[in-house]
Each structure stands twice: as C-alpha cells, then as structure tokens.
C-alpha atoms as a PDB file:
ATOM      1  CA  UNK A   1      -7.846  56.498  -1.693  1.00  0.00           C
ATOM      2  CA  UNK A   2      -5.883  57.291   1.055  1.00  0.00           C
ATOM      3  CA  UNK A   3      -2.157  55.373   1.987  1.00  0.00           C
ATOM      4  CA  UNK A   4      -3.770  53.642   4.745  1.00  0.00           C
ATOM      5  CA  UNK A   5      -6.565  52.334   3.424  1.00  0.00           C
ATOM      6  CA  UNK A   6      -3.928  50.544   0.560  1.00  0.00           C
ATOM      7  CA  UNK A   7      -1.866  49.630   3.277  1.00  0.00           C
ATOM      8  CA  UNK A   8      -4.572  47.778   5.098  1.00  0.00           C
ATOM      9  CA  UNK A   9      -5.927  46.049   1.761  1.00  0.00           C
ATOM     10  CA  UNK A  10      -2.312  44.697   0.832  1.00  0.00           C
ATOM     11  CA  UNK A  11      -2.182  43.213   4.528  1.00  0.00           C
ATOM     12  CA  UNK A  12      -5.749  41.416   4.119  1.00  0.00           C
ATOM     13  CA  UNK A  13      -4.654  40.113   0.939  1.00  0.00           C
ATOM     14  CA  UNK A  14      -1.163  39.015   2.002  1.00  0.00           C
ATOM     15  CA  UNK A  15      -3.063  37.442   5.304  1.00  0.00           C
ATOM     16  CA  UNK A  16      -5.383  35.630   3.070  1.00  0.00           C
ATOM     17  CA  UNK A  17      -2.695  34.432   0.431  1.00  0.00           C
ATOM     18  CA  UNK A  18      -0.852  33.490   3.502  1.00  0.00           C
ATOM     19  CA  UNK A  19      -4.195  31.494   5.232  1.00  0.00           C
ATOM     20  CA  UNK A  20      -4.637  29.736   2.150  1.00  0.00           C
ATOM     21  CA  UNK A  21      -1.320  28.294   1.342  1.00  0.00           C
ATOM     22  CA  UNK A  22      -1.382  27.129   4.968  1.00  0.00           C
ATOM     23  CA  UNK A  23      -4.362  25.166   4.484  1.00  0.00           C
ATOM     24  CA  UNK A  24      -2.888  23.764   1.297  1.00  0.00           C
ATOM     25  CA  UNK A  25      -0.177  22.696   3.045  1.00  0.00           C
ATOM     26  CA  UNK A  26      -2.536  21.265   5.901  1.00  0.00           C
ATOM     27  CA  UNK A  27      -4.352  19.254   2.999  1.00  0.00           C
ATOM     28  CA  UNK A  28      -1.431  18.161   1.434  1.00  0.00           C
ATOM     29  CA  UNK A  29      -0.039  16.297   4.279  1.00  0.00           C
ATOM     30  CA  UNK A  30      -3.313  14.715   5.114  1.00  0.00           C
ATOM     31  CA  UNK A  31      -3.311  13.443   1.729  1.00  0.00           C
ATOM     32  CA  UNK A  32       0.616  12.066   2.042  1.00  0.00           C
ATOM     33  CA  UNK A  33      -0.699  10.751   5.773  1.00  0.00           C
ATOM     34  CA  UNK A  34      -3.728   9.008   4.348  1.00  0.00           C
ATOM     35  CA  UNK A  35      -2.139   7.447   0.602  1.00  0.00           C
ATOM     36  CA  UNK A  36       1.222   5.838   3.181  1.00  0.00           C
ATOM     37  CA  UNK A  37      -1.026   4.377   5.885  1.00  0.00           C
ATOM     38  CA  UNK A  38      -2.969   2.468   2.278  1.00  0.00           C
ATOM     39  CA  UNK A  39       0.471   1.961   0.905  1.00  0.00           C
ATOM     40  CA  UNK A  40       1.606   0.318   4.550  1.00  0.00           C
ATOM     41  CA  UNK A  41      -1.772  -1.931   4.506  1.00  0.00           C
ATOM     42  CA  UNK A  42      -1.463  -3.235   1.380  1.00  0.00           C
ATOM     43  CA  UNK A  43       2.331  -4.027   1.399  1.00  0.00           C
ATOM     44  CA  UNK A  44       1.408  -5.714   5.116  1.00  0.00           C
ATOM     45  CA  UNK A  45      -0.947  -7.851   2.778  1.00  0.00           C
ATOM     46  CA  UNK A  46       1.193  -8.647  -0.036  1.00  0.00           C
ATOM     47  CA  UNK A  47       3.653  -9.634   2.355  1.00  0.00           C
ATOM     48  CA  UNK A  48       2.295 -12.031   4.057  1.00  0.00           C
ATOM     49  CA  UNK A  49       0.670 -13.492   0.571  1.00  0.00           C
ATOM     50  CA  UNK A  50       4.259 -14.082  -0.314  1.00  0.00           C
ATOM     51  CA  UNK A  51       5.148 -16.066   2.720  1.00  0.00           C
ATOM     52  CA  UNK A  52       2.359 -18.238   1.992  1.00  0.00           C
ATOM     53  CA  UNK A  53       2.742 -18.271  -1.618  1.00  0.00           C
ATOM     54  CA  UNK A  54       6.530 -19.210  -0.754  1.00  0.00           C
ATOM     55  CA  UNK A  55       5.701 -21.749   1.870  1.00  0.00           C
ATOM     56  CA  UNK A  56       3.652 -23.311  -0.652  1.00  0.00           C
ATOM     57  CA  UNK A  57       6.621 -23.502  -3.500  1.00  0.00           C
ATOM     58  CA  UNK A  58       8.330 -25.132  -0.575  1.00  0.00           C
ATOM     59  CA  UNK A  59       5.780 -27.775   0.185  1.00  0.00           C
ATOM     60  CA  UNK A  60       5.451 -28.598  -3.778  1.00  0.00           C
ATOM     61  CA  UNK A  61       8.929 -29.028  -4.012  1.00  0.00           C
ATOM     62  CA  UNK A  62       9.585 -31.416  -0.983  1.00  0.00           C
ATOM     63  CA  UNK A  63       6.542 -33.185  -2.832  1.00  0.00           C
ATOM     64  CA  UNK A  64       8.320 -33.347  -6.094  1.00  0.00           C
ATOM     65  CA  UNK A  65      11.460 -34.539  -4.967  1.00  0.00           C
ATOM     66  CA  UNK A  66       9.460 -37.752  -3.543  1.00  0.00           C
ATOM     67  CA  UNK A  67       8.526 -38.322  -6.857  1.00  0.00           C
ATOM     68  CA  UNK A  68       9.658 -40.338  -9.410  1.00  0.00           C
ATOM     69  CA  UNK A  69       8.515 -41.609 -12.624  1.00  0.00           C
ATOM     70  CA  UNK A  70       8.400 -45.185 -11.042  1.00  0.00           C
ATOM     71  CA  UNK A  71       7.084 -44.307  -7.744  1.00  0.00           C
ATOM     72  CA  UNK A  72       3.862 -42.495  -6.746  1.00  0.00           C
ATOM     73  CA  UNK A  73       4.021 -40.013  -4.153  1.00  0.00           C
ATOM     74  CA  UNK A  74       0.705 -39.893  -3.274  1.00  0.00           C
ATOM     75  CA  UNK A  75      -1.362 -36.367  -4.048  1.00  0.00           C
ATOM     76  CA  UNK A  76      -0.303 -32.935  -4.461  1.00  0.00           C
ATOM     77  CA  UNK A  77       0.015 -30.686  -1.162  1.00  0.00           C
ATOM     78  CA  UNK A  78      -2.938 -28.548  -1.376  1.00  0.00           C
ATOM     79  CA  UNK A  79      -2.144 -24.909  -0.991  1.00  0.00           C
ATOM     80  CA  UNK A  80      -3.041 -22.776   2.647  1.00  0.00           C
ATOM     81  CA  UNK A  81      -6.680 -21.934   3.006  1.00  0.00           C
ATOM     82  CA  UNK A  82      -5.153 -17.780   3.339  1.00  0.00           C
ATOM     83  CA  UNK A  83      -3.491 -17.761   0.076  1.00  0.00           C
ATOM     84  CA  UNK A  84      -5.187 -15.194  -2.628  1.00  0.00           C
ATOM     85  CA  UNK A  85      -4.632 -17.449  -5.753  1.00  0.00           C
ATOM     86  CA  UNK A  86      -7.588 -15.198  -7.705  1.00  0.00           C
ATOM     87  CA  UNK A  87      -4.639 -13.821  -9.866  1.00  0.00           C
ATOM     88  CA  UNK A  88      -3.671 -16.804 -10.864  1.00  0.00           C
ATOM     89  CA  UNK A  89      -7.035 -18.148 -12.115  1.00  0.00           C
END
C-alpha cells in the first residue's frame, strides 16, 4: 500500500468518526428538546392543580371557622369540578 492510499483511508475514517458524533450530538439535543417541553407540560399541570387544590384548603377553612360545636354551618364546600383528587382516593 502506497502513502496515499493510507492517507485517504485515515481521512474517510476521521470524516466518518466526525459525521457520527455530529449526529449524536444532533440526537442528543432532540432528546433534551423533547424530555423539557414534557417536563414544562406537566409542571404547567401540576401547577395549576395546586392553585385549585389551595383554593380549596381556603374554602374549607373559611367553612370551618363558621363552625362551631353549637352551631351548624350548613355543608361542606365541595371541591372545583378541575381538581385531580385520584391521588387522594
């Protein structure tokens, strides 16, 4: 074999080692891209399950401090219609 024809491998293989770790790369920040936009949706959810969750707290205790062991109040606020209480049952 002949200097240039060693030369000319070592380029193809340095041009593909380089190809692929671009495309790595390329993956790898799709990945990141596509695991924060599901990380941003689900913290948009959980947020807004806390303000109702908290609303709800807020309602229960305005409702409890109408109540006293003499008195009846009349019945317990029922909680929003958009609040997730599966983990809870």
């Amino acid at each position: 074999m002949d200097v240039g024809t060693l030369a000319a491998t070592g380029v193809a293989a340095l041009v593909a080692v380089t190809t692929w770790t671009q495309s790595r790369r390329a993956d790898r920040r799709s990945d990141f891209t596509t695991i924060t936009t599901e990380l941003r949706r689900d913290l948009a959810v959980e947020r807004a399950q806390r303000k109702l969750t908290t609303s709800f707290l807020l309602d229960l205790l305005k409702w409890a401090r109408k109540v006293e062991p003499t008195t009846q109040a009349g019945p317990v606020p029922d909680p929003p219609a958009e609040l997730d209480l599966t983990p809870w049952r």
